[in-house]
N, C-alpha and C. Protein backbone atom coordinates (compact mmCIF):
# COMPACT_ATOMS: atom_id res chain seq x y z
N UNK A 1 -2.92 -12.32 4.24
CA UNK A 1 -2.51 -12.42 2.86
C UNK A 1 -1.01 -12.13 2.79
N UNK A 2 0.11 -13.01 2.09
CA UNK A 2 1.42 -13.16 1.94
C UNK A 2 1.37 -13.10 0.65
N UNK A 3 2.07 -11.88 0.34
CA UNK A 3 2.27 -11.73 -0.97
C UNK A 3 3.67 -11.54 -1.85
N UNK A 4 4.33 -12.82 -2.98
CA UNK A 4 5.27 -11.79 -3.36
C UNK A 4 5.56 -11.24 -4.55
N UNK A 5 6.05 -9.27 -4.40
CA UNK A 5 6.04 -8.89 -6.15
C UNK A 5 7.10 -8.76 -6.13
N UNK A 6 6.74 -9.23 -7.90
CA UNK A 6 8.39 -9.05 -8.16
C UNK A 6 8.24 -7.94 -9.59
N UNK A 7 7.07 -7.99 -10.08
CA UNK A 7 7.00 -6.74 -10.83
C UNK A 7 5.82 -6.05 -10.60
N UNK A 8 6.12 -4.56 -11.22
CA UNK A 8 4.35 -3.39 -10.90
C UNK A 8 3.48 -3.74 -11.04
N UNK A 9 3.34 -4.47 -12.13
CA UNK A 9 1.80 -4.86 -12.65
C UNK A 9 1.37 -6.06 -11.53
N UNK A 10 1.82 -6.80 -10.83
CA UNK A 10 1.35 -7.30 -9.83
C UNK A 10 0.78 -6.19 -8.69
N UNK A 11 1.35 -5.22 -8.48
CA UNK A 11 0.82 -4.35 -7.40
C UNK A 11 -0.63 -4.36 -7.47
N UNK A 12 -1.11 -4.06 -8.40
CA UNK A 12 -2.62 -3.53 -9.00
C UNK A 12 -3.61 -5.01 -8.58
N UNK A 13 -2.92 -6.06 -9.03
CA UNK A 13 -3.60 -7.32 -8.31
C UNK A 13 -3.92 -7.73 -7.41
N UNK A 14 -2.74 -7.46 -6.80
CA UNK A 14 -3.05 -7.42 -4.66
C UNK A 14 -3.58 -6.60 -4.47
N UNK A 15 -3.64 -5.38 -4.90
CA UNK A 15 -4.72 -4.06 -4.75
C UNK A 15 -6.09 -4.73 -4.42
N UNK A 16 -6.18 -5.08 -5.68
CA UNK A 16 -7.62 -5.42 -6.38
C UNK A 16 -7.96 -6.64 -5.51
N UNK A 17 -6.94 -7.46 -5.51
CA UNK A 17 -7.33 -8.88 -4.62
C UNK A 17 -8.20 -8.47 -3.18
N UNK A 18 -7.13 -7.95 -2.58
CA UNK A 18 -7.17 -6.90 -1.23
C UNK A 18 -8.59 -6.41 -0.80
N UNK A 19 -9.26 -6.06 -1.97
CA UNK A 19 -10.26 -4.44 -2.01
C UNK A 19 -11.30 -5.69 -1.90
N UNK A 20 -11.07 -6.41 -3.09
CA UNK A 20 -12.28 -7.23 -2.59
C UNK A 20 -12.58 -8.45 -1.59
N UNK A 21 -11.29 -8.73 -1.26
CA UNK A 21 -11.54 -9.43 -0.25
C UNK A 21 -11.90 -8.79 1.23
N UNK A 22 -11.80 -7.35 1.12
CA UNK A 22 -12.12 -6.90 2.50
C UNK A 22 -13.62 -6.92 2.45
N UNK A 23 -14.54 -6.81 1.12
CA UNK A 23 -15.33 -6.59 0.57
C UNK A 23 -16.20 -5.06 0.00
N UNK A 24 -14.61 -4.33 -0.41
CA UNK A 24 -15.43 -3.43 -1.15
C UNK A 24 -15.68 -2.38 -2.15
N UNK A 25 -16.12 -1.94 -2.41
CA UNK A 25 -16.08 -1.81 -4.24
C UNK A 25 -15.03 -0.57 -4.14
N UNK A 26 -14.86 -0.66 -5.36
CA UNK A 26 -13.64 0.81 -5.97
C UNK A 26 -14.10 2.23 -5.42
N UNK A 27 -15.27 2.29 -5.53
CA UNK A 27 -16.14 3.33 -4.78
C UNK A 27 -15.99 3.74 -3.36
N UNK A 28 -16.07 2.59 -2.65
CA UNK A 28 -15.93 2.75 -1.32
C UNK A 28 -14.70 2.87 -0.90
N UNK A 29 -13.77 2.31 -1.47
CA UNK A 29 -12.11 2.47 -0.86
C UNK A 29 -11.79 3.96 -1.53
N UNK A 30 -12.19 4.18 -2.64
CA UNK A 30 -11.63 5.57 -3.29
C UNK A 30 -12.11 6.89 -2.38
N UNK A 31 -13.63 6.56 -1.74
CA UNK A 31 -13.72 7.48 -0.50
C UNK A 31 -12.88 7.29 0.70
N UNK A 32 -12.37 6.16 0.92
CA UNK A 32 -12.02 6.42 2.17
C UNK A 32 -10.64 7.23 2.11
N UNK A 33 -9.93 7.06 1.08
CA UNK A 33 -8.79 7.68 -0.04
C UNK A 33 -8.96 9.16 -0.10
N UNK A 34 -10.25 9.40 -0.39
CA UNK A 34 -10.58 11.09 -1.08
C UNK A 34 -9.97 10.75 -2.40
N UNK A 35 -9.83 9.49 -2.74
CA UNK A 35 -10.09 9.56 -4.79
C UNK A 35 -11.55 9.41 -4.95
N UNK A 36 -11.62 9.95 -6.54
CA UNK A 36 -12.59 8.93 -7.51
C UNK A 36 -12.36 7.78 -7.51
N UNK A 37 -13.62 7.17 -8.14
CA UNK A 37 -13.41 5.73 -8.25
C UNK A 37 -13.00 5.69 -9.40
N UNK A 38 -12.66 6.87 -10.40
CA UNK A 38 -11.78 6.20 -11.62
C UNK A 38 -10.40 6.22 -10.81
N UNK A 39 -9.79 7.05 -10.06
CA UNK A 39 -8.23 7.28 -10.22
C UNK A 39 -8.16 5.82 -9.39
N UNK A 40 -9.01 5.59 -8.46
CA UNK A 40 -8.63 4.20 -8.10
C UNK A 40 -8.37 2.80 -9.15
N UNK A 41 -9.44 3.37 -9.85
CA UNK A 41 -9.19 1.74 -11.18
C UNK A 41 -8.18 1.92 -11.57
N UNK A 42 -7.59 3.31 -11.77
CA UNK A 42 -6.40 3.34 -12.59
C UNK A 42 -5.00 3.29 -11.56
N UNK A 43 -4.99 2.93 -10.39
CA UNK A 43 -4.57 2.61 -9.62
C UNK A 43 -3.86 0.84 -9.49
N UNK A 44 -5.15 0.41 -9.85
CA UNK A 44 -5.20 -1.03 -9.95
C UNK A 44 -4.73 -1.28 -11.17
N UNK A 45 -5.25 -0.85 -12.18
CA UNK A 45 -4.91 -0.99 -13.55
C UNK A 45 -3.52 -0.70 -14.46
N UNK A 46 -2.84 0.05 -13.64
CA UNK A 46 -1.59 0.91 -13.78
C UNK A 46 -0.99 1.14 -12.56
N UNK A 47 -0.83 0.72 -11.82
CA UNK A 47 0.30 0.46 -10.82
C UNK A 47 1.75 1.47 -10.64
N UNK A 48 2.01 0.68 -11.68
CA UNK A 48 3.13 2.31 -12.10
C UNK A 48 3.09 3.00 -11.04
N UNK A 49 2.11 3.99 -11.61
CA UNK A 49 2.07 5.57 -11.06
C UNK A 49 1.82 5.57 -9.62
N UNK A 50 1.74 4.95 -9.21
CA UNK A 50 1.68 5.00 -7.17
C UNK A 50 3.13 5.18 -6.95
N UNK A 51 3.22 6.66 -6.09
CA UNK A 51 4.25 6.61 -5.33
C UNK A 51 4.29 5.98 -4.33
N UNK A 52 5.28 5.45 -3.56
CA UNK A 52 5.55 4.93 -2.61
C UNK A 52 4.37 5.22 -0.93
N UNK A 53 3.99 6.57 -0.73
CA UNK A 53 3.26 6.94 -0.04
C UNK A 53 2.22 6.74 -0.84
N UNK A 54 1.68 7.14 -1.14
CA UNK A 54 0.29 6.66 -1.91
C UNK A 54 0.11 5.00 -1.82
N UNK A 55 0.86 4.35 -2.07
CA UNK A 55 0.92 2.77 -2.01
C UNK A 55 0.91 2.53 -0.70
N UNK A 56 1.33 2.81 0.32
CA UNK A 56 1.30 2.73 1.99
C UNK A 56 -0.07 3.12 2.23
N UNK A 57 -0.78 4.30 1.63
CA UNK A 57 -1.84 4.59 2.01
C UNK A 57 -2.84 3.68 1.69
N UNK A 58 -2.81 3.37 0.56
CA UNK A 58 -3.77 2.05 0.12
C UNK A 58 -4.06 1.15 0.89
N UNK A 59 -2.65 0.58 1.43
CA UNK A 59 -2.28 -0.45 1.94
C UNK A 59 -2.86 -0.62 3.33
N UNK A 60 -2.89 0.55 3.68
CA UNK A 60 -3.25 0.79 5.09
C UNK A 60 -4.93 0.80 5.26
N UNK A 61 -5.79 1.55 4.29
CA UNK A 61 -6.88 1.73 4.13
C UNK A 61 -7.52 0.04 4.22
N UNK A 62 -6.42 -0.74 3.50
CA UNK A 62 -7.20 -2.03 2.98
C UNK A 62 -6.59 -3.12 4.57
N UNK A 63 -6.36 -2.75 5.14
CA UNK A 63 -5.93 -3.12 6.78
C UNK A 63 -4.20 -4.13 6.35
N UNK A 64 -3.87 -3.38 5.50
CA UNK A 64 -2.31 -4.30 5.28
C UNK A 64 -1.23 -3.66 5.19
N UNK A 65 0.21 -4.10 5.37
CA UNK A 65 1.45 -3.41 5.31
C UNK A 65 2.55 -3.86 4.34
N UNK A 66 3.59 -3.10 4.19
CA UNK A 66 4.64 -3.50 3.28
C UNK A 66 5.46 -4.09 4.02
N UNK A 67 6.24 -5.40 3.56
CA UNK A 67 7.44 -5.89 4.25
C UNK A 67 8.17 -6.09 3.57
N UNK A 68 9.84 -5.68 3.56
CA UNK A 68 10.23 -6.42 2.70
C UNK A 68 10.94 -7.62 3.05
N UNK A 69 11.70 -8.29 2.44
CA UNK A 69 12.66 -9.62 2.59
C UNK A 69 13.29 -9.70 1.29
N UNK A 70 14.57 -10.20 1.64
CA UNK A 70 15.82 -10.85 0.86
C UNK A 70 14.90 -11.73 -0.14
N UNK A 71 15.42 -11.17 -1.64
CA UNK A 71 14.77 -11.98 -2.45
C UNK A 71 14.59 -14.05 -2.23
N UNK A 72 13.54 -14.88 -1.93
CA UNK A 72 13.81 -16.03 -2.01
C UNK A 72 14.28 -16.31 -0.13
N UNK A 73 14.50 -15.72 0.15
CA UNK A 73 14.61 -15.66 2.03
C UNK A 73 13.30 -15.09 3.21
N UNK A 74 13.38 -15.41 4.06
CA UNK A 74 12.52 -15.49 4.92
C UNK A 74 12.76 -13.82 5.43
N UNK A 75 11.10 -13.19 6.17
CA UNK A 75 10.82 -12.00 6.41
C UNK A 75 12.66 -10.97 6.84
N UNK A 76 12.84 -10.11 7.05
CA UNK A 76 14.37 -9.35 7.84
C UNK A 76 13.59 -9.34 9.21
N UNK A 77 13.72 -9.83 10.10
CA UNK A 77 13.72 -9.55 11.35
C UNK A 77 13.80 -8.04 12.07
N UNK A 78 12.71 -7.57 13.02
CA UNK A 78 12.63 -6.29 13.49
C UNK A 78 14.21 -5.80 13.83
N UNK A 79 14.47 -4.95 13.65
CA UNK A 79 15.89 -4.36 14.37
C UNK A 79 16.95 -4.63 13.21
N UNK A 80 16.48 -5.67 12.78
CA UNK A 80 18.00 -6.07 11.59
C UNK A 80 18.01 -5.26 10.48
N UNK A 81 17.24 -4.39 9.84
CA UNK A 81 17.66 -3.58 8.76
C UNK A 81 18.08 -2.55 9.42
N UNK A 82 19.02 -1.61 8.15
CA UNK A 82 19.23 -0.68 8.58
C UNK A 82 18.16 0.50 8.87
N UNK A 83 18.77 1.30 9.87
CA UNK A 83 17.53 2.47 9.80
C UNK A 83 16.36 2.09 10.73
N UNK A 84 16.00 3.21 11.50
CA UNK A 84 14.41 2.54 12.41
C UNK A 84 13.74 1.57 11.33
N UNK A 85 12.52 1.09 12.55
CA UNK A 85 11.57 0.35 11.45
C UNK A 85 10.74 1.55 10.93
N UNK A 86 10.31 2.66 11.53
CA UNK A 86 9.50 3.25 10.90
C UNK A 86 9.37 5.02 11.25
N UNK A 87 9.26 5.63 10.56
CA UNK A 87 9.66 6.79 10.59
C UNK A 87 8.58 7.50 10.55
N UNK A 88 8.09 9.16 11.40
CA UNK A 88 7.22 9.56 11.82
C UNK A 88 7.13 10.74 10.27
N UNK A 89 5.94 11.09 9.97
CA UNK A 89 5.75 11.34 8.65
C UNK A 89 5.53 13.44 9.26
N UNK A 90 5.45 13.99 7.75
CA UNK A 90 5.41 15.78 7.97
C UNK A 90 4.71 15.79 9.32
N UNK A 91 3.66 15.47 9.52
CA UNK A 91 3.19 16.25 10.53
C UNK A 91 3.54 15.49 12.44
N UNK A 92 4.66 14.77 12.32
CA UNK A 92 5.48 14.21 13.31
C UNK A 92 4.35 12.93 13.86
N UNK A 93 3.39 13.16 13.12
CA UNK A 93 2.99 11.13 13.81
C UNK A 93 3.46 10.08 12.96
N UNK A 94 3.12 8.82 13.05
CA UNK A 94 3.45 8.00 12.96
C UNK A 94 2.48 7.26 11.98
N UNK A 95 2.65 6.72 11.05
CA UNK A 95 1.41 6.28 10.05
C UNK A 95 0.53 6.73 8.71
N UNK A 96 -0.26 6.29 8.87
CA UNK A 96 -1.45 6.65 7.69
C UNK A 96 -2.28 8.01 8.13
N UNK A 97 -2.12 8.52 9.24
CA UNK A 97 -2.98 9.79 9.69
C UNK A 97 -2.05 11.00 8.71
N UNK A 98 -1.18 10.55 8.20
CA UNK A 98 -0.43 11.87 7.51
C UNK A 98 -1.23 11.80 6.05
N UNK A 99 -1.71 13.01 5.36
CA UNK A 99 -2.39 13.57 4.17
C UNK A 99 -1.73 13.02 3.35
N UNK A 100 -2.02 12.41 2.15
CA UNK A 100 -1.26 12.26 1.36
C UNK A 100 -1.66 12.57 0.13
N UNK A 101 -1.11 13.21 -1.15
CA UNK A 101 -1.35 14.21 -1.97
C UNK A 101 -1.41 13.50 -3.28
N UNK A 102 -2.88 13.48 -3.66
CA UNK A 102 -3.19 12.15 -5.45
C UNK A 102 -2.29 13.36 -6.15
């Protein structure tokens, strides 16, 4: 799935697109989360309020990642942005194994 947003309220769509195309209900992703299945609807429903980690976590749960690219241009190539590609989180690994706090 190639997706592109250009505003919040799309977030909640690819969410939602995402959840069910992996096949599974608000219920089941909100456990794998440690949410309710309301804070998840309201997740989808309101977009907004996802911090940045929280949105990685989703993302990750639902087997997908963030990329960005030059508005209207093709993916940035590994190495070409500034800054590593990816940075090891509080507890010094690497990924979605770090807690992340609703």
């Amino acid at each position: 799935m190639n997706q592109i947003l250009s505003v919040p309220s799309q977030v909640g769509l690819v969410l939602r697109a995402a959840r069910k195309s992996a096949g599974l209900s608000q219920k089941a992703l909100a456990a794998r989360l440690g949410l309710s299945q309301n804070r998840l609807s309201e997740l989808e429903t309101s977009p907004g309020t996802l911090r940045v980690d929280q949105l990685l976590s989703v993302l990750a749960a639902l087997g997908l990642e963030l990329q960005v690219q030059p508005r209207g241009g093709a993916p940035v190539a590994s190495g070409v942005a500034d800054g590593p590609p990816s940075m090891p989180g509080p507890s010094g690994r690497m990924g979605p194994a770090d807690p992340v706090e609703w």
